[in-house]
Protein backbone atom coordinates (compact mmCIF):
# COMPACT_ATOMS: atom_id res chain seq x y z
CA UNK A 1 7.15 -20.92 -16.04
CA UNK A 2 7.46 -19.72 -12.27
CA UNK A 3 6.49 -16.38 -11.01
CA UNK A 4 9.28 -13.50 -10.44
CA UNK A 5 9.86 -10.42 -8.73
CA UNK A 6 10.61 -7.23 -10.77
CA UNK A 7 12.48 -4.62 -8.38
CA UNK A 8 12.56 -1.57 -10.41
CA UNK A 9 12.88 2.21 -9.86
CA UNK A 10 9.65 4.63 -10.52
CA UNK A 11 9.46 7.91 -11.98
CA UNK A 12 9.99 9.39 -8.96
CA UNK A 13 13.39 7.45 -8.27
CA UNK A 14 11.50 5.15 -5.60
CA UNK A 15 12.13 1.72 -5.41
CA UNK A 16 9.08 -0.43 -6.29
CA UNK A 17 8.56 -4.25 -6.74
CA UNK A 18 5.93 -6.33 -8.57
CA UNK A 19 5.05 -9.82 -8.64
CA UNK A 20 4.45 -11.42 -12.01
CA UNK A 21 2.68 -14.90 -12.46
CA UNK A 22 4.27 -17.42 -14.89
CA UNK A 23 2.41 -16.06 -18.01
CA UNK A 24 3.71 -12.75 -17.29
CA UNK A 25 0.17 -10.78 -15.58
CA UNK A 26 0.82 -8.64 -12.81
CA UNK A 27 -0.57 -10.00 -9.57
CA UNK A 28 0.62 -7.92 -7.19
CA UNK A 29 2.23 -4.11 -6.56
CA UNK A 30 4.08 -2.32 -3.79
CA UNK A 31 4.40 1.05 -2.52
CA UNK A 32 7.24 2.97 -3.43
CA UNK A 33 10.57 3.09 -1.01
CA UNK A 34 13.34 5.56 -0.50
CA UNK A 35 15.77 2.48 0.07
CA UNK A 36 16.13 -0.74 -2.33
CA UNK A 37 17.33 -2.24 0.45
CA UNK A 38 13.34 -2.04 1.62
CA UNK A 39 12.18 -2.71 -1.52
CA UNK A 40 13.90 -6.17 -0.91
CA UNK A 41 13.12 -6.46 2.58
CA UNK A 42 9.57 -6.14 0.94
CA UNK A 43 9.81 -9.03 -1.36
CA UNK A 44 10.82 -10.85 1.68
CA UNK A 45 7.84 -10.03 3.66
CA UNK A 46 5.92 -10.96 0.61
CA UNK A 47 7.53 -14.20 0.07
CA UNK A 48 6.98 -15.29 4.05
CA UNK A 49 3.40 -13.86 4.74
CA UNK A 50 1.98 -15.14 0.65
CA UNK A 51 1.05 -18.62 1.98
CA UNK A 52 -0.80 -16.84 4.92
CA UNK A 53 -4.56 -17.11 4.10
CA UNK A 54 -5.47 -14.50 7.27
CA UNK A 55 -2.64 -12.21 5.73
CA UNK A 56 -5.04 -10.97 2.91
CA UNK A 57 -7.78 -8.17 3.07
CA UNK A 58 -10.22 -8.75 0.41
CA UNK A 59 -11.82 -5.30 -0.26
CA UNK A 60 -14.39 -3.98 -2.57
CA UNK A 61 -13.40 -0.57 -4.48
CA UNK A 62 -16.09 2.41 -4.51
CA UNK A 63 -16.74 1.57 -8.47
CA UNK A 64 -17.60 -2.11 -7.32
CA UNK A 65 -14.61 -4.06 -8.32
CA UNK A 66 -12.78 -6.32 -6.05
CA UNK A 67 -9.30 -6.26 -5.06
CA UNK A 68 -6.81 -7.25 -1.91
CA UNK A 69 -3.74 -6.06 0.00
CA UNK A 70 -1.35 -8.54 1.42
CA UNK A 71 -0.42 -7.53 5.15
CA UNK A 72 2.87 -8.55 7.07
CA UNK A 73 2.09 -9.48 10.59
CA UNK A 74 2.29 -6.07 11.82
CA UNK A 75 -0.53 -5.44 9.61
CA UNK A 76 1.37 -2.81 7.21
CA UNK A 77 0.18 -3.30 3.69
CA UNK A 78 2.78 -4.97 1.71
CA UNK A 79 1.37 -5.53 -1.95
CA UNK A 80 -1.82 -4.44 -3.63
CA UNK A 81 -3.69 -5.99 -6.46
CA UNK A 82 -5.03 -5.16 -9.55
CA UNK A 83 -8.76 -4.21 -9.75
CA UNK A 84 -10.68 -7.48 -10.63
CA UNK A 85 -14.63 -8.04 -11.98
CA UNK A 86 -15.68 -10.43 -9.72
CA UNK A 87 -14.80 -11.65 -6.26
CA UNK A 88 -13.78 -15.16 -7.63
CA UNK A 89 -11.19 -13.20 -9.88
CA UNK A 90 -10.12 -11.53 -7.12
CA UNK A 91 -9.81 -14.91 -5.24
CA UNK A 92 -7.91 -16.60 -8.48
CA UNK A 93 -5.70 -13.13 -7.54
CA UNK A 94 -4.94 -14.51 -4.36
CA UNK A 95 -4.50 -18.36 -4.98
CA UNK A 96 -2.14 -17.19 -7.98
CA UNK A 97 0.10 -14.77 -5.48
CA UNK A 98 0.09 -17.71 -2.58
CA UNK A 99 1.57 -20.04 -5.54
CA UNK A 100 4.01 -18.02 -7.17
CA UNK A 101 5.25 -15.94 -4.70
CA UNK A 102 7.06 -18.28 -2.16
CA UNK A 103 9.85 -19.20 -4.72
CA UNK A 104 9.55 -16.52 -7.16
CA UNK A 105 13.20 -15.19 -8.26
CA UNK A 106 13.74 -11.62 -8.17
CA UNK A 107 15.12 -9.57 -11.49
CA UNK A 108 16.61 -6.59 -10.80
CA UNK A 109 15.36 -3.62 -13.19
CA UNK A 110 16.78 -0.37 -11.26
């Protein structure tokens, strides 16, 4: 099963998307957005910059986890992952968003 896109709305009424992998885990979050018409200019971003190896910062949390943004080429942060064990998990993370993201359909939840 191929990854998707879930644009949905927060409590907040922001506009937030995630990417899910083909067994349904959670590989990567945005930030919220006023307009779903940025959410989806998001997903874009996400879709065009996922293949980009250079694109992700691979960053170590204070309680010693490992996680990673994704970056569009103006270097805002674009998606966030999930806290991971080890750095290899993190990497899996990464391989996993570069795979499913390109073509990954987007389901509308807001």
């Amino acid at each position: 099963m191929a990854g998707k896109f879930e644009l949905y709305t927060d409590n907040a009424g922001e506009y937030r998307f995630r990417l899910k992998a083909g067994n349904g885990e959670n590989i990567l979050a945005s930030e919220g957005y006023k307009q779903k018409s940025s959410a989806e200019n998001g997903i874009e971003s996400v879709k065009k910059n996922a293949g980009d190896d250079a694109r992700y910062e691979r960053k170590e949390t204070a309680a010693g986890k490992h996680m990673f943004n994704l970056k569009a080429t103006n270097g805002q942060v674009i998606g966030t992952s999930q806290s991971y064990a080890s750095a290899s998990g993190r990497d899996n993370g990464i391989a996993s968003v570069q795979s499913n993201a390109p073509d990954a359909s987007v389901e509308d939840l807001s």
